[in-house]
N, C-alpha and C. Protein backbone atom coordinates (compact mmCIF):
# COMPACT_ATOMS: atom_id res chain seq x y z
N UNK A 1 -63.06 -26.08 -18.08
CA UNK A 1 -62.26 -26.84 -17.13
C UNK A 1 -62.82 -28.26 -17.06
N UNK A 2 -61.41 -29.46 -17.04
CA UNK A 2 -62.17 -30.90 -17.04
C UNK A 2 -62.10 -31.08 -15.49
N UNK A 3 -63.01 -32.10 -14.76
CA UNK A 3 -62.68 -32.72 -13.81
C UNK A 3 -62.36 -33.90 -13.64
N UNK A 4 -61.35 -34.53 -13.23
CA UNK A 4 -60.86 -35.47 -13.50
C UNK A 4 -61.17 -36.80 -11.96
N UNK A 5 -61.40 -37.62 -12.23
CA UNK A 5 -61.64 -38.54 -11.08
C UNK A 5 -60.34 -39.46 -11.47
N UNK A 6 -59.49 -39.10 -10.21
CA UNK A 6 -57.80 -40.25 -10.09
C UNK A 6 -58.19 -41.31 -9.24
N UNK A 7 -57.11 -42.48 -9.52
CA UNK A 7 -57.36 -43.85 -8.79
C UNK A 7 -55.81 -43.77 -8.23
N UNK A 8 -56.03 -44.02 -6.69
CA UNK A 8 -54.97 -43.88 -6.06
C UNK A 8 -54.47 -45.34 -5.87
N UNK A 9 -53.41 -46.29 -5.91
CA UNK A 9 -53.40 -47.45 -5.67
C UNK A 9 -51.94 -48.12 -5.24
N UNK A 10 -51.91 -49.54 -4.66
CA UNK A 10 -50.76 -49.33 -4.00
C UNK A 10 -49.07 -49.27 -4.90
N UNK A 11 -49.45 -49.21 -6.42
CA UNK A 11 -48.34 -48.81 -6.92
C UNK A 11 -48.45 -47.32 -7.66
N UNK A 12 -49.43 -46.58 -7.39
CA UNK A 12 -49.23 -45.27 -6.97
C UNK A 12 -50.03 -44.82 -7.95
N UNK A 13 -50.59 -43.43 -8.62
CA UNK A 13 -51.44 -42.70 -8.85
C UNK A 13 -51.43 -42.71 -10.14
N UNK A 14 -52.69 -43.03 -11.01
CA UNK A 14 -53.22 -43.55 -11.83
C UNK A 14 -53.57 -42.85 -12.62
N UNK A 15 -53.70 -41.86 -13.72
CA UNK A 15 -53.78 -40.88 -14.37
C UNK A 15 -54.59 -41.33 -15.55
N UNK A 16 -55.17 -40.86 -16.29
CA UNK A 16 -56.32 -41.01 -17.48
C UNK A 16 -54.84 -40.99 -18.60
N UNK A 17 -54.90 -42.13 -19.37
CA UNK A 17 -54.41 -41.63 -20.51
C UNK A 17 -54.41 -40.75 -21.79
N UNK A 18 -55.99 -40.45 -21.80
CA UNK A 18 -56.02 -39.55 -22.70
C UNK A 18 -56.16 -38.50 -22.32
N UNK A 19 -55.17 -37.79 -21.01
CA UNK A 19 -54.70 -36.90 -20.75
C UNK A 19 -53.39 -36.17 -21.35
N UNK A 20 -53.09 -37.40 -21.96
CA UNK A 20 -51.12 -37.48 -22.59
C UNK A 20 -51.57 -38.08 -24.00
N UNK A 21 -52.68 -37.79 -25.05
CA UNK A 21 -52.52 -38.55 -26.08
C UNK A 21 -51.89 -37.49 -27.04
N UNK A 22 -51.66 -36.27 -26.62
CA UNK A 22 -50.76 -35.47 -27.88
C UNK A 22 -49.81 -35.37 -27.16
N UNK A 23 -49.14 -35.50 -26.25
CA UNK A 23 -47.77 -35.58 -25.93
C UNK A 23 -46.63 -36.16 -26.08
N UNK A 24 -47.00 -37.28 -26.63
CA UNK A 24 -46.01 -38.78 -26.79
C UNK A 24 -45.17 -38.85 -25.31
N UNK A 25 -44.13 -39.16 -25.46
CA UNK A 25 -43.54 -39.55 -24.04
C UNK A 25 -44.14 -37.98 -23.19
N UNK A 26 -43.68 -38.53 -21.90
CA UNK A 26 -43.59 -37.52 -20.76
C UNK A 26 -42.68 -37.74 -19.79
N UNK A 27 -42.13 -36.50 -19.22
CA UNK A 27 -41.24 -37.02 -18.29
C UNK A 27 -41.87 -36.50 -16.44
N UNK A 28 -41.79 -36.85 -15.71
CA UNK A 28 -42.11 -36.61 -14.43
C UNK A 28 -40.80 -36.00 -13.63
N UNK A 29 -41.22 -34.59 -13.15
CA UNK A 29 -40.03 -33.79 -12.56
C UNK A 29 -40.61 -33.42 -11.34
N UNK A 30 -39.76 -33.71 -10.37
CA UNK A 30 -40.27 -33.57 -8.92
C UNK A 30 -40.18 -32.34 -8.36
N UNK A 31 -40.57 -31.60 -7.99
CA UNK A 31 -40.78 -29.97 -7.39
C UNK A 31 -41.01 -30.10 -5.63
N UNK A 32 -40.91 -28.84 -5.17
CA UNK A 32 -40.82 -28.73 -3.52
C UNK A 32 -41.99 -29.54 -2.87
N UNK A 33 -43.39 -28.88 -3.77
CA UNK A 33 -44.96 -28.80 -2.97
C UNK A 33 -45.82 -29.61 -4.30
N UNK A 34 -45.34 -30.41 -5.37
CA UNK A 34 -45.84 -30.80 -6.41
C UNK A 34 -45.34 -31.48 -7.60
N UNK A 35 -46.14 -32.30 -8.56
CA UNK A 35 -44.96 -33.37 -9.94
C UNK A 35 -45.46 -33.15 -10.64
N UNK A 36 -44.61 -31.64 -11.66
CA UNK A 36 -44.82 -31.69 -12.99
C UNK A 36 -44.64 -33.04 -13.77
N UNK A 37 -45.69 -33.22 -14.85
CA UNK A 37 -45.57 -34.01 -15.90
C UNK A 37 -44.99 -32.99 -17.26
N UNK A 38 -44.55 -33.58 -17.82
CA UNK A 38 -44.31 -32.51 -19.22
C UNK A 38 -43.87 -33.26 -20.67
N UNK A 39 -44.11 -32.67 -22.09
CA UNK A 39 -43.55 -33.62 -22.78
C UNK A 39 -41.82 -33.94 -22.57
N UNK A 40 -41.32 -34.78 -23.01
CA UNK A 40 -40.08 -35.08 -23.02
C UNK A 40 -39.23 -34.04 -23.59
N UNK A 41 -38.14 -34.29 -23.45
CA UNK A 41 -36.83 -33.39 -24.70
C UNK A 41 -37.39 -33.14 -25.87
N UNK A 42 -37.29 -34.47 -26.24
CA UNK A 42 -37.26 -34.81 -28.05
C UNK A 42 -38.76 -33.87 -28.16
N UNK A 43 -39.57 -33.92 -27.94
CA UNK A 43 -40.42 -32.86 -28.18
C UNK A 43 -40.44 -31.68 -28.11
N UNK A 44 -39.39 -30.99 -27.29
CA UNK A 44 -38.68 -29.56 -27.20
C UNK A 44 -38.14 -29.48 -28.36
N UNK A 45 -37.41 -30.69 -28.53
CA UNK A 45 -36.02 -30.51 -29.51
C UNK A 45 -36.88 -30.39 -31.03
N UNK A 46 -37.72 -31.14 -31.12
CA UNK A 46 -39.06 -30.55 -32.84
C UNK A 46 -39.14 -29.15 -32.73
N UNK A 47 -39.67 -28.61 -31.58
CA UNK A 47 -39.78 -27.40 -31.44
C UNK A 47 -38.53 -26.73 -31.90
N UNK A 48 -37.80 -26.92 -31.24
CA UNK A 48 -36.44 -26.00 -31.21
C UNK A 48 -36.33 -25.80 -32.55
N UNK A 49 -36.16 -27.31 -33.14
CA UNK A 49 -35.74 -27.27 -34.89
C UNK A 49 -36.89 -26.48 -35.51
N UNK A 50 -38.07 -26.62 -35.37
CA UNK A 50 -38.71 -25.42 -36.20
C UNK A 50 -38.38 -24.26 -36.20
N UNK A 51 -38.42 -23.66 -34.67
CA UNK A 51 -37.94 -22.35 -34.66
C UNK A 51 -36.26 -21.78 -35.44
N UNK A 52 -35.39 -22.70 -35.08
CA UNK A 52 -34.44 -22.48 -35.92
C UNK A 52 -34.79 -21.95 -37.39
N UNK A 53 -35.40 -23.13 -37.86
CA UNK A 53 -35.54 -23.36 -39.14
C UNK A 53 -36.62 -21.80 -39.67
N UNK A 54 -37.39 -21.31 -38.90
CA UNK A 54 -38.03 -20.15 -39.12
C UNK A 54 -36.92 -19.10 -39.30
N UNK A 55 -36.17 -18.86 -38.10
CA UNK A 55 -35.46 -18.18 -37.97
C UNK A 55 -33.98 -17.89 -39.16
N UNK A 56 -33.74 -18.85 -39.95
CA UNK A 56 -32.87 -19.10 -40.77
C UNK A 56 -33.37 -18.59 -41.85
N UNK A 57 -34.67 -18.97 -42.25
CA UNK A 57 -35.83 -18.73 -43.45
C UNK A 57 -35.51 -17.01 -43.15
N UNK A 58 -35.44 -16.55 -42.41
CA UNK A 58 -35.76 -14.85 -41.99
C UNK A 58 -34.36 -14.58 -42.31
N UNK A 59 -33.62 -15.12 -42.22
CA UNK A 59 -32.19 -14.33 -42.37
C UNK A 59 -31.67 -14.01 -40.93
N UNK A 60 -31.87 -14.16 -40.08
CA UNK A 60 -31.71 -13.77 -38.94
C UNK A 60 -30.16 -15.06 -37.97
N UNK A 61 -30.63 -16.06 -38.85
CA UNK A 61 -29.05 -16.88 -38.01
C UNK A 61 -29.07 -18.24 -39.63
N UNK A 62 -27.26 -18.06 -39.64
CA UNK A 62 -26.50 -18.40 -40.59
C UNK A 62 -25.58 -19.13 -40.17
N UNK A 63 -25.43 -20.26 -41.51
CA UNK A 63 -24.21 -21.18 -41.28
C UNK A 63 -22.65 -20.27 -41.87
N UNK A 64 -21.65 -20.22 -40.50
CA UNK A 64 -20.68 -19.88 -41.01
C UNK A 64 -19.85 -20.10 -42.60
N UNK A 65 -19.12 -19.26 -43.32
CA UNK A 65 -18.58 -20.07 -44.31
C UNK A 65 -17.10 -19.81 -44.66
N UNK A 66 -16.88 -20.25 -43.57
CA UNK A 66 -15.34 -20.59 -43.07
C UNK A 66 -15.03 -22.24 -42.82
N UNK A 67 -13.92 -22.64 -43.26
CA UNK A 67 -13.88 -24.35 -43.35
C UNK A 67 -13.37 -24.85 -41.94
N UNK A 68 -13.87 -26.36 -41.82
CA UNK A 68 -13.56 -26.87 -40.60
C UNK A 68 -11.96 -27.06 -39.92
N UNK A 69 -11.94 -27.21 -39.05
CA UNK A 69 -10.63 -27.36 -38.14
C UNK A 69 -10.54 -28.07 -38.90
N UNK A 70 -8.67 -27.91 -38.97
CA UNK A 70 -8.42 -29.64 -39.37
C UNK A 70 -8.42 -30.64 -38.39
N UNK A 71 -8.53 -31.92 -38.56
CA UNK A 71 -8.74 -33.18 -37.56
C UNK A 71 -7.15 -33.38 -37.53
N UNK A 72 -7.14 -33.34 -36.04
CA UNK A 72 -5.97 -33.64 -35.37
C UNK A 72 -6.43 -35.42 -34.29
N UNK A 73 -5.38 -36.23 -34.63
CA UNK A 73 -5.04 -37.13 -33.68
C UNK A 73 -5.31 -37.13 -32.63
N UNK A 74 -5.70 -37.89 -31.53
CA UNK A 74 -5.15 -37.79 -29.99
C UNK A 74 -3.42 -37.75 -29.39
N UNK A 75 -2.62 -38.21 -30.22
CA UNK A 75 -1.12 -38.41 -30.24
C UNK A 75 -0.70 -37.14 -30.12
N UNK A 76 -1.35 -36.49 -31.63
CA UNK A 76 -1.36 -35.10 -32.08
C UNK A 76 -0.99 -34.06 -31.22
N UNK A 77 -2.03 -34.13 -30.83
CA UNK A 77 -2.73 -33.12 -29.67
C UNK A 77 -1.65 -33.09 -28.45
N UNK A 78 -1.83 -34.55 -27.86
CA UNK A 78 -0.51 -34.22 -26.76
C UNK A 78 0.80 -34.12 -27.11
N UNK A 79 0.82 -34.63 -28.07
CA UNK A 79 2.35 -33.89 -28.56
C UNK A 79 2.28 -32.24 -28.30
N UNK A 80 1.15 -31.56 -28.98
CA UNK A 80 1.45 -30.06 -29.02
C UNK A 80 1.09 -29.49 -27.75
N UNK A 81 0.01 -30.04 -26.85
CA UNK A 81 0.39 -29.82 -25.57
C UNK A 81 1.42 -30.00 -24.64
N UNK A 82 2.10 -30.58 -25.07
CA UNK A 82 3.72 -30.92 -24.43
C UNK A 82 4.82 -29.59 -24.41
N UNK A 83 4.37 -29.83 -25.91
CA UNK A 83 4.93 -28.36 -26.75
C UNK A 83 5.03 -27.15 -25.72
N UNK A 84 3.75 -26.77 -25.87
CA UNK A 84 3.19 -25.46 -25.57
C UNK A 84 3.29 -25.47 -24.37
N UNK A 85 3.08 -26.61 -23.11
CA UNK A 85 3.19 -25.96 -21.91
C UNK A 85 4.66 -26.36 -21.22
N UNK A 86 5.49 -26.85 -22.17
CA UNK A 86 6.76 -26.14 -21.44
C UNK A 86 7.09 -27.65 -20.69
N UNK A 87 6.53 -28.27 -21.03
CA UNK A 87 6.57 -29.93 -20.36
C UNK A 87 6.20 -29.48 -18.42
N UNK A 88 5.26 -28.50 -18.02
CA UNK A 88 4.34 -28.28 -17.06
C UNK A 88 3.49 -28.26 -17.18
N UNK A 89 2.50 -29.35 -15.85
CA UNK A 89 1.16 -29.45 -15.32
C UNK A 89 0.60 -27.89 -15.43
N UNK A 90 -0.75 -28.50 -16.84
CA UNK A 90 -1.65 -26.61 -16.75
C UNK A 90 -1.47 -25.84 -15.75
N UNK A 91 -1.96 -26.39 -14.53
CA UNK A 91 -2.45 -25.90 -12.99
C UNK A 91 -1.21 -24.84 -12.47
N UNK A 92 0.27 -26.00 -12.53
CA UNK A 92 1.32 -24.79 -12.26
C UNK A 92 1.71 -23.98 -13.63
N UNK A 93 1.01 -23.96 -14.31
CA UNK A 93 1.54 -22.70 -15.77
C UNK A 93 0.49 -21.63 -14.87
N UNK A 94 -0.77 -22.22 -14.73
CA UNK A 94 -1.95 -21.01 -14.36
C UNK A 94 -1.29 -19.97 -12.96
N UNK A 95 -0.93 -21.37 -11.87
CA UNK A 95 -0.38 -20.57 -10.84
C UNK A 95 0.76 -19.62 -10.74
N UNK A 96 1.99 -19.98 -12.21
CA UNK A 96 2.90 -18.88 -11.72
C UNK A 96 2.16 -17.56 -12.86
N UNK A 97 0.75 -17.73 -13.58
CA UNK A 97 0.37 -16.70 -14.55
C UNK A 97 0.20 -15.64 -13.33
N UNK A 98 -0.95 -16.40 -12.37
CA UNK A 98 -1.45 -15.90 -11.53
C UNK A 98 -0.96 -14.96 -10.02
N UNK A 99 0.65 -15.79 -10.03
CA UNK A 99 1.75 -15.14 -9.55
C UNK A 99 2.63 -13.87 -9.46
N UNK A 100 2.60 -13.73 -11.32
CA UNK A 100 2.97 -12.87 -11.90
C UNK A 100 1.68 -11.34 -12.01
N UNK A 101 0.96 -11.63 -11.83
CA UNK A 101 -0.03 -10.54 -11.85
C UNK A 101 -0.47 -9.95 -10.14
N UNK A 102 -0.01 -10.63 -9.11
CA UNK A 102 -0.08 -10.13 -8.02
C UNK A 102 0.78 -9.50 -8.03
């Protein structure tokens, strides 16, 4: 166990830097009774990608091999939403769905 001697000051609490020299960024998250420090995302997110990347190596998770949507317009799109709901607001398609099942 280290002991650490902090400098309290009037723009606030002063921490050893080479407390954080393998962390790269950190983020500060405020709790009820206490302030976690922790590494950032992007340091989760290395993580994450390794583990993926283990996990793929194992056979265990796969890229589908089925081809992409086709790319539709924004025009597109509300055109076929027009279509499909009957030229009615979602909300009243949901309410008379919801109508019909009482």
């Amino acid at each position: 166990m280290t002991t650490l001697s902090l400098t309290v000051t009037e723009d606030g609490l002063r921490l050893p830097r080479r407390l954080f020299k393998h962390a790269g960024e950190v983020e500060v998250i405020e709790r009820d009774d206490y302030l976690l420090i922790k590494p950032k995302a992007a340091e989760r997110e290395a993580s994450r990608a390794q583990a993926i990347a283990a996990l793929r190596e194992a056979g265990l998770v796969i890229t589908p091999e089925w081809p992409a949507p086709p790319v539709v317009s924004p025009e597109e799109r509300a055109r076929l939403a027009q279509k499909i709901s009957g030229g009615q607001p979602l909300s009243e398609i949901i309410i008379a769905d919801r109508a019909d099942r009482a």
